[in-house]
PDB file of N, CA and C in Angstrom:
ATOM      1  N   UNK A   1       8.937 -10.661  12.296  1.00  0.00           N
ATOM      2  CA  UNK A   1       9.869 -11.457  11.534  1.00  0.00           C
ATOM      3  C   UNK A   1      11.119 -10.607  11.270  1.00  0.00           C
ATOM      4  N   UNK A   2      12.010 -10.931  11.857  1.00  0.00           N
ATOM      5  CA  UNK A   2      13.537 -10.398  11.466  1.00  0.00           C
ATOM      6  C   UNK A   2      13.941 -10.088   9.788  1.00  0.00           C
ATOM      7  N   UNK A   3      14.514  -8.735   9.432  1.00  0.00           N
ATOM      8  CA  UNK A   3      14.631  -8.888   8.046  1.00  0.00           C
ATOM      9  C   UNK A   3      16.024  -9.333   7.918  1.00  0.00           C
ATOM     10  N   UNK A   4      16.119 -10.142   7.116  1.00  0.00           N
ATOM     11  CA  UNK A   4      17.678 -11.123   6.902  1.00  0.00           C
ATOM     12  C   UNK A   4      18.622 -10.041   6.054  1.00  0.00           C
ATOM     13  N   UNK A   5      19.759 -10.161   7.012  1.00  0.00           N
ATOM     14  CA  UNK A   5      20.685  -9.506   6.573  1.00  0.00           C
ATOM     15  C   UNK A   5      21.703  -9.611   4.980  1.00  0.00           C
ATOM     16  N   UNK A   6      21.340  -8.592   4.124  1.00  0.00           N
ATOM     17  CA  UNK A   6      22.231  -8.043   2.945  1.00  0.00           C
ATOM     18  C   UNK A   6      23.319  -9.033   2.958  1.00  0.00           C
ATOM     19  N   UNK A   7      23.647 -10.252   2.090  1.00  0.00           N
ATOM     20  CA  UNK A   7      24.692 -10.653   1.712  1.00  0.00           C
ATOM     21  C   UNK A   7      25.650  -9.282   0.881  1.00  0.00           C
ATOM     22  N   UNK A   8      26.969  -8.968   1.553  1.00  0.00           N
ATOM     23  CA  UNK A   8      27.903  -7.817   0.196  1.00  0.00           C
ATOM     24  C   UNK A   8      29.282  -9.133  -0.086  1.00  0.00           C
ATOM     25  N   UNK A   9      29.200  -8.681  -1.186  1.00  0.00           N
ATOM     26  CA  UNK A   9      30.380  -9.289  -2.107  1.00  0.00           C
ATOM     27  C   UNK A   9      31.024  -8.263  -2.752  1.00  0.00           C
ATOM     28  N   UNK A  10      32.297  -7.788  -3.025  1.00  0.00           N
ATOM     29  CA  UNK A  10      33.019  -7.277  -4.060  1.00  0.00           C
ATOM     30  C   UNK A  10      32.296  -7.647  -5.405  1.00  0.00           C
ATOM     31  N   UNK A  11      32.519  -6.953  -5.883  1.00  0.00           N
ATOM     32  CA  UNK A  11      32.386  -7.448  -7.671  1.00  0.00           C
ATOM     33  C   UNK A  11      33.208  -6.113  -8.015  1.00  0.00           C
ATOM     34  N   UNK A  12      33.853  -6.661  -9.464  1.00  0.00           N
ATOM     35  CA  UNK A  12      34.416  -6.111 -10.297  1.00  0.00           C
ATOM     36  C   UNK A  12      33.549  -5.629 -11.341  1.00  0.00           C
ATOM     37  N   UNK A  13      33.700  -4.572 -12.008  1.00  0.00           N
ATOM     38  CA  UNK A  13      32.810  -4.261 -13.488  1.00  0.00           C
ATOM     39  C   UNK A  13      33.559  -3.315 -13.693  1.00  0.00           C
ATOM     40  N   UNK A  14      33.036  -3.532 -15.571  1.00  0.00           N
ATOM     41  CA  UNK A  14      33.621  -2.360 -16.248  1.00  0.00           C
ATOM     42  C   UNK A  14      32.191  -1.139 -16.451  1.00  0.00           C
ATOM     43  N   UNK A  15      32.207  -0.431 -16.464  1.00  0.00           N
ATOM     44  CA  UNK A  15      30.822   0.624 -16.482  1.00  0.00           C
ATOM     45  C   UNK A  15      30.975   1.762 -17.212  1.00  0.00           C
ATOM     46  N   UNK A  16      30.066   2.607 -17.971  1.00  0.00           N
ATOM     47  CA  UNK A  16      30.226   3.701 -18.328  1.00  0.00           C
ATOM     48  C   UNK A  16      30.146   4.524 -17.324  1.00  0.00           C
ATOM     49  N   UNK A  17      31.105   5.438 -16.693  1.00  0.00           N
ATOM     50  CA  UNK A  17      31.166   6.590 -15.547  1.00  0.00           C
ATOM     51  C   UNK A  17      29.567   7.535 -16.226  1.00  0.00           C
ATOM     52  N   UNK A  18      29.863   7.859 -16.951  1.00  0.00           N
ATOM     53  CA  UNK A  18      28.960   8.996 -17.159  1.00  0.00           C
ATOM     54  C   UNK A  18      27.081   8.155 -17.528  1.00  0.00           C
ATOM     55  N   UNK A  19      27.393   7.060 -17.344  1.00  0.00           N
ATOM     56  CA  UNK A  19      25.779   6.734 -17.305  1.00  0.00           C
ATOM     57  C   UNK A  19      25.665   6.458 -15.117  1.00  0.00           C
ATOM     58  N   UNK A  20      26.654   6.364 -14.781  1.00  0.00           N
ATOM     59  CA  UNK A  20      26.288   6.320 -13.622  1.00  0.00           C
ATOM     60  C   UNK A  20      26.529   7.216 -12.866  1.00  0.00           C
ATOM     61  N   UNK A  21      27.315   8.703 -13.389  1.00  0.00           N
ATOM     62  CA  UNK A  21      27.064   9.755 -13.328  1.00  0.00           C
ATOM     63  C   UNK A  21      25.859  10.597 -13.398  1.00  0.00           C
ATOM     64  N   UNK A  22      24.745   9.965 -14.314  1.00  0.00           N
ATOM     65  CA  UNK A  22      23.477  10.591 -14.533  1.00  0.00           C
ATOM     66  C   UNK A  22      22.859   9.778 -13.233  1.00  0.00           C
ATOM     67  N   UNK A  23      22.851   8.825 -13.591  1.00  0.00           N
ATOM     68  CA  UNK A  23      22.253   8.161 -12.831  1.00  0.00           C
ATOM     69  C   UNK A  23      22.305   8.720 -11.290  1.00  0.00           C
ATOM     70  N   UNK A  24      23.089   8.727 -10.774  1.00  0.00           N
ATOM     71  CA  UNK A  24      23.782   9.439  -9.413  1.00  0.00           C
ATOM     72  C   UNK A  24      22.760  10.138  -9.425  1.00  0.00           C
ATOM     73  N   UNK A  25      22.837  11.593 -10.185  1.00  0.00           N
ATOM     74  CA  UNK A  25      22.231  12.812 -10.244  1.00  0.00           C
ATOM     75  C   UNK A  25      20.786  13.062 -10.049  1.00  0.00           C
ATOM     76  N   UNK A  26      19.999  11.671 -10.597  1.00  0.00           N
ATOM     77  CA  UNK A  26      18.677  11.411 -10.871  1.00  0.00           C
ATOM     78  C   UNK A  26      18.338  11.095  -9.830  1.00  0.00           C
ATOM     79  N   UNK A  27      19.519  10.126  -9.040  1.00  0.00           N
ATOM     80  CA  UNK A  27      18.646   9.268  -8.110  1.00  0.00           C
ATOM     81  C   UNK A  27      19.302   9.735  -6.741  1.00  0.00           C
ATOM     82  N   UNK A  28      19.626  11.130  -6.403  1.00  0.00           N
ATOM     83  CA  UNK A  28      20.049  11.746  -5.667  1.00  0.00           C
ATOM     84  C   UNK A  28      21.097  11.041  -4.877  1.00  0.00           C
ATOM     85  N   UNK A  29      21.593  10.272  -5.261  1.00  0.00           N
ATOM     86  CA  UNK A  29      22.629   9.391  -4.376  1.00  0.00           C
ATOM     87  C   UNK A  29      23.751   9.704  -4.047  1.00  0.00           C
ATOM     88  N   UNK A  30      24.461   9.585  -3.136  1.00  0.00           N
ATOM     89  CA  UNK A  30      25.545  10.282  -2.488  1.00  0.00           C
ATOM     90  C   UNK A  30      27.124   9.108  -3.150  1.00  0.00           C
ATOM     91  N   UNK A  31      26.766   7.832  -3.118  1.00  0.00           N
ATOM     92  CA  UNK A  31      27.954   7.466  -3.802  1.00  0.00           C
ATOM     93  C   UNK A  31      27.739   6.873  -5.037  1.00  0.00           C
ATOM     94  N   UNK A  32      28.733   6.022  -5.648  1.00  0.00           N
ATOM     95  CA  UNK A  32      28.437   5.123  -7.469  1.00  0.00           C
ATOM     96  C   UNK A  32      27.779   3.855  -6.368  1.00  0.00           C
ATOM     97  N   UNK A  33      28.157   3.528  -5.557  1.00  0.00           N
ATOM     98  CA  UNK A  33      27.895   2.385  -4.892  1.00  0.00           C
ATOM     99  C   UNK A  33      26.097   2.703  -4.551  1.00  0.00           C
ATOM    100  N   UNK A  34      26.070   3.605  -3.834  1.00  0.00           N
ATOM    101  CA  UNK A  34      24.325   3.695  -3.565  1.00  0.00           C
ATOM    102  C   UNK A  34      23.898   3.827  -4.914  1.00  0.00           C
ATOM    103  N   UNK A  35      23.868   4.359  -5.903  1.00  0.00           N
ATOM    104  CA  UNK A  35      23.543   4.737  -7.098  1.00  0.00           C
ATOM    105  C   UNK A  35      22.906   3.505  -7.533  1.00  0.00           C
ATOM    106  N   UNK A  36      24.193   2.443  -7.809  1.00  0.00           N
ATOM    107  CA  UNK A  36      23.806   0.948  -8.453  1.00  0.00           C
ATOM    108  C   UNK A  36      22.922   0.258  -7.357  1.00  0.00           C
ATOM    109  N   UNK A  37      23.394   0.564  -6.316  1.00  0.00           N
ATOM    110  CA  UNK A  37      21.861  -0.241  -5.350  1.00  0.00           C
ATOM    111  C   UNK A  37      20.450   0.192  -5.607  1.00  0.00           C
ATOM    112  N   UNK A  38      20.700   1.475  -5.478  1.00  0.00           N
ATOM    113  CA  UNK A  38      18.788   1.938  -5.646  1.00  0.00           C
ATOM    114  C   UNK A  38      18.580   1.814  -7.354  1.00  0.00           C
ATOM    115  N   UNK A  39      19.743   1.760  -8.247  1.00  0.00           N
ATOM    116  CA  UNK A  39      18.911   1.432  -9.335  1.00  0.00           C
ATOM    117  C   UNK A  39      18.808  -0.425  -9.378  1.00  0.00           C
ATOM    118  N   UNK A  40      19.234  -0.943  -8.901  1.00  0.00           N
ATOM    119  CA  UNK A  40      19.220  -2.099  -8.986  1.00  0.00           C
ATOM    120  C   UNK A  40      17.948  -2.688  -8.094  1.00  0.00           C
ATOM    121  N   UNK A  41      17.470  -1.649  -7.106  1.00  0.00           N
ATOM    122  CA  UNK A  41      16.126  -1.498  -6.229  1.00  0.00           C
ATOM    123  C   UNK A  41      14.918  -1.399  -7.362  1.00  0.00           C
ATOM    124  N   UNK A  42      15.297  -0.264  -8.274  1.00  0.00           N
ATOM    125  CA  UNK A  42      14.204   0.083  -9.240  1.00  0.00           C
ATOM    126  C   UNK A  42      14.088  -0.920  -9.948  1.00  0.00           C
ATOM    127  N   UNK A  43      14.823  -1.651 -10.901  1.00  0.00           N
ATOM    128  CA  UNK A  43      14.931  -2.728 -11.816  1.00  0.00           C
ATOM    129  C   UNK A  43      13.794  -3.839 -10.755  1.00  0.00           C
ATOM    130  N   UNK A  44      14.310  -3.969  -9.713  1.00  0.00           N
ATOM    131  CA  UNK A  44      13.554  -5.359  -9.161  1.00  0.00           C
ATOM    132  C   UNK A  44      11.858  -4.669  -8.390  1.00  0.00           C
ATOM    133  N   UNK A  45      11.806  -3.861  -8.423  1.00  0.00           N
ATOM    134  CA  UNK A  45      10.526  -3.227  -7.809  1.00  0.00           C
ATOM    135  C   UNK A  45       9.674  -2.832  -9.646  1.00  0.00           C
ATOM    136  N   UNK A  46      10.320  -2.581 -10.690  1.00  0.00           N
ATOM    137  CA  UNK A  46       9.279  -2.425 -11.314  1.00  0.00           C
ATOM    138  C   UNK A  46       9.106  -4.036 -12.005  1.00  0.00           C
ATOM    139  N   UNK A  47       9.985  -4.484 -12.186  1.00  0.00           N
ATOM    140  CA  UNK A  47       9.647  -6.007 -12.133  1.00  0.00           C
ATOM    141  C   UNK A  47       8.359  -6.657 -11.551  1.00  0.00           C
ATOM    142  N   UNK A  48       8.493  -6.515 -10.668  1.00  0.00           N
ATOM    143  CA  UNK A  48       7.156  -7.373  -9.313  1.00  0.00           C
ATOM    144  C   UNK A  48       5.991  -6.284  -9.744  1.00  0.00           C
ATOM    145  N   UNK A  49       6.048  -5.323 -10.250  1.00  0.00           N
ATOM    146  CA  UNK A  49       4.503  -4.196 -10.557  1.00  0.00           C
ATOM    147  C   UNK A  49       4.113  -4.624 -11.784  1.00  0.00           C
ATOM    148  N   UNK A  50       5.259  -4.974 -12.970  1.00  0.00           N
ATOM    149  CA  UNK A  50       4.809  -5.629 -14.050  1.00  0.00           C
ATOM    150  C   UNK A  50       4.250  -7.177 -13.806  1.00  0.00           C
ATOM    151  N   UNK A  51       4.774  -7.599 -13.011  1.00  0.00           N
ATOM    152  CA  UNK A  51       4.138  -9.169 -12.807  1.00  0.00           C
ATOM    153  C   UNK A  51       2.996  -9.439 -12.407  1.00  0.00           C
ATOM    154  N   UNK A  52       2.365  -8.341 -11.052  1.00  0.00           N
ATOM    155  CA  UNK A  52       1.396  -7.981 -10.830  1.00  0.00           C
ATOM    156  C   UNK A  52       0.550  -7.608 -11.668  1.00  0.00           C
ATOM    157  N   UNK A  53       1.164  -6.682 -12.191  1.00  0.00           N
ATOM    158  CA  UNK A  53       0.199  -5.976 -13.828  1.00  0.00           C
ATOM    159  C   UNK A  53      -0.589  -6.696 -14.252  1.00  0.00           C
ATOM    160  N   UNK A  54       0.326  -7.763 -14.766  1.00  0.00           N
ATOM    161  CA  UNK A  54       0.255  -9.200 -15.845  1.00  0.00           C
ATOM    162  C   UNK A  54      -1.167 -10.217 -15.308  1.00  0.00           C
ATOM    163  N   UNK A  55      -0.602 -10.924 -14.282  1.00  0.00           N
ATOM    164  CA  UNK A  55      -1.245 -11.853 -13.077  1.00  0.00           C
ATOM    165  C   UNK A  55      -2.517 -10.600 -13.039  1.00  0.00           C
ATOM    166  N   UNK A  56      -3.023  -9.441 -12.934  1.00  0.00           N
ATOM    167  CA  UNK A  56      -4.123  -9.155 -12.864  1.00  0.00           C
ATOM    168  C   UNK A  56      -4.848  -9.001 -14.152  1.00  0.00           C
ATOM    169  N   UNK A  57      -3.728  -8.573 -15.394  1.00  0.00           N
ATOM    170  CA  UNK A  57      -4.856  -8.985 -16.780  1.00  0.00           C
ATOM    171  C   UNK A  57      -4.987 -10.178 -17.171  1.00  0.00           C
ATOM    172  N   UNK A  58      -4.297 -11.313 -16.415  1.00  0.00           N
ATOM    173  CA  UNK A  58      -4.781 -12.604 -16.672  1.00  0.00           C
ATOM    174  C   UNK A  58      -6.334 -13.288 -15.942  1.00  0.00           C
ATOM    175  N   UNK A  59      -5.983 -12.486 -14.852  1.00  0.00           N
ATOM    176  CA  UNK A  59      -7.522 -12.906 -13.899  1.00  0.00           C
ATOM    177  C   UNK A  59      -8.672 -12.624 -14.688  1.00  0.00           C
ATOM    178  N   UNK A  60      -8.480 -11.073 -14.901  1.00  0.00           N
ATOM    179  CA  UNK A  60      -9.216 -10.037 -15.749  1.00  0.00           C
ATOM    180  C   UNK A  60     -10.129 -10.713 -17.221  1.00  0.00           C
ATOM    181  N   UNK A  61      -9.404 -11.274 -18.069  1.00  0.00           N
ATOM    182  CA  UNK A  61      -9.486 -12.050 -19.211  1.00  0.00           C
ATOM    183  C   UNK A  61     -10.111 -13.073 -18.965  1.00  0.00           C
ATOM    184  N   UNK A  62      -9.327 -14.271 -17.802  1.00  0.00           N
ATOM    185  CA  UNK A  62     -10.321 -15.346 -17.642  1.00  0.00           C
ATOM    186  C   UNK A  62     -11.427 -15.369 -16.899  1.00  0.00           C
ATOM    187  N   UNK A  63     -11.880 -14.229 -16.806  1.00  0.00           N
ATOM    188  CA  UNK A  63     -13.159 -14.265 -15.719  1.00  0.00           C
ATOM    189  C   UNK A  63     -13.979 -14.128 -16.331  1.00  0.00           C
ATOM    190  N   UNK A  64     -14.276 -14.246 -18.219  1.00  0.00           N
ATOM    191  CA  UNK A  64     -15.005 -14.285 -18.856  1.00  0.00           C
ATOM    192  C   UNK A  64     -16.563 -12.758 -18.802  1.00  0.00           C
ATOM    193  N   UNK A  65     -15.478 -11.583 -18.429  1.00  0.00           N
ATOM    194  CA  UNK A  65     -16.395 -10.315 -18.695  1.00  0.00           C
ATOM    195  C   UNK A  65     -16.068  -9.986 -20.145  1.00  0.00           C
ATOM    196  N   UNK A  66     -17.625  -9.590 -20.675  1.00  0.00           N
ATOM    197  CA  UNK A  66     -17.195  -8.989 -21.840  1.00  0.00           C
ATOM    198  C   UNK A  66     -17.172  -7.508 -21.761  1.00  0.00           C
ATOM    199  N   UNK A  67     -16.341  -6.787 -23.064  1.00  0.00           N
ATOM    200  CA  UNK A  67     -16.148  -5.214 -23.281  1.00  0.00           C
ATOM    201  C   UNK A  67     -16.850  -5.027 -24.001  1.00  0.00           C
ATOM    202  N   UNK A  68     -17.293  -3.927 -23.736  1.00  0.00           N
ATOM    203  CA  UNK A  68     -18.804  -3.228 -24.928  1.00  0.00           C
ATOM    204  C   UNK A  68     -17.984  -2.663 -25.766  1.00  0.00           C
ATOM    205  N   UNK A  69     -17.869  -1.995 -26.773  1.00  0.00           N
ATOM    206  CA  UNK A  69     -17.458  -1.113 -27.893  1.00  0.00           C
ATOM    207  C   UNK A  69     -18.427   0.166 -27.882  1.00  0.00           C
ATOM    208  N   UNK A  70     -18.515   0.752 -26.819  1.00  0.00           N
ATOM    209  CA  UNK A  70     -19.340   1.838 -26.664  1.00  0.00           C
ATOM    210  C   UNK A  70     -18.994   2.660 -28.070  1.00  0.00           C
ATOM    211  N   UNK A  71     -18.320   2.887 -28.151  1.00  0.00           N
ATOM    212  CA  UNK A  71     -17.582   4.046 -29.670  1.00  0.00           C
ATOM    213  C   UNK A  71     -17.479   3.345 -30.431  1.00  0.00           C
ATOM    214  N   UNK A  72     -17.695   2.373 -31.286  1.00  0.00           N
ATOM    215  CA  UNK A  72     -17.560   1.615 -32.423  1.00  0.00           C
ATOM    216  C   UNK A  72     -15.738   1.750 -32.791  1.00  0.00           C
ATOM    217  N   UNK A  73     -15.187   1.833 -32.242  1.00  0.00           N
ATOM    218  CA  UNK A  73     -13.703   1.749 -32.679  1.00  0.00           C
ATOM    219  C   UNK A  73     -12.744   0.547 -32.540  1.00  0.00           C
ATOM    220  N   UNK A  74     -13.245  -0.418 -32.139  1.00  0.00           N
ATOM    221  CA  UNK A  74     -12.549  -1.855 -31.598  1.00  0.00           C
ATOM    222  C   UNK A  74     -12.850  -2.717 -33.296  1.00  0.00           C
ATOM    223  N   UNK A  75     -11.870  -3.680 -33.642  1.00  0.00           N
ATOM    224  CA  UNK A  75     -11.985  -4.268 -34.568  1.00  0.00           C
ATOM    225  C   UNK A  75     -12.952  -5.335 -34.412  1.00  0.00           C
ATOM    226  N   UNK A  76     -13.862  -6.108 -34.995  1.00  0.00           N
ATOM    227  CA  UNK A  76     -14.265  -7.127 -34.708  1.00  0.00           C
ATOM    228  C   UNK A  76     -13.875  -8.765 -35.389  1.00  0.00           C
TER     229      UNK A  76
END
């Protein structure tokens, strides 16, 4: 399956330099432009791990297992 090609658009923004200055630094990136892509990569990749997360403590819950309180520390 062909991967569909990157729509680019201009956009304008106003930004703090020095948060995308760190940012740069962190995320080893060579321009402000790669910088905001791979963090804008991170934002949508930990997204889909939290959703996953979620969607698996929902399975988890309705599958009607119970938790022991091996240590007596859980409220009842």
């Amino acid at each position: 399956m062909p991967v569909p090609k990157p729509r680019l658009r201009h956009k304008h923004f106003r930004l703090d330099s020095s948060k995308i200055a760190r940012a740069q630094k962190l995320l080893r990136a060579d321009t402000e432009t790669e910088t905001i892509e791979m963090a804008l990569d991170l934002v949508l990749s930990e997204h889909r791990r939290n959703q996953l997360a979620w969607e698996g403590t929902q399975r988890f819950l309705e599958s009607g297992v119970e938790i022991a309180d091996v240590y007596g520390k859980l409220k009842v």
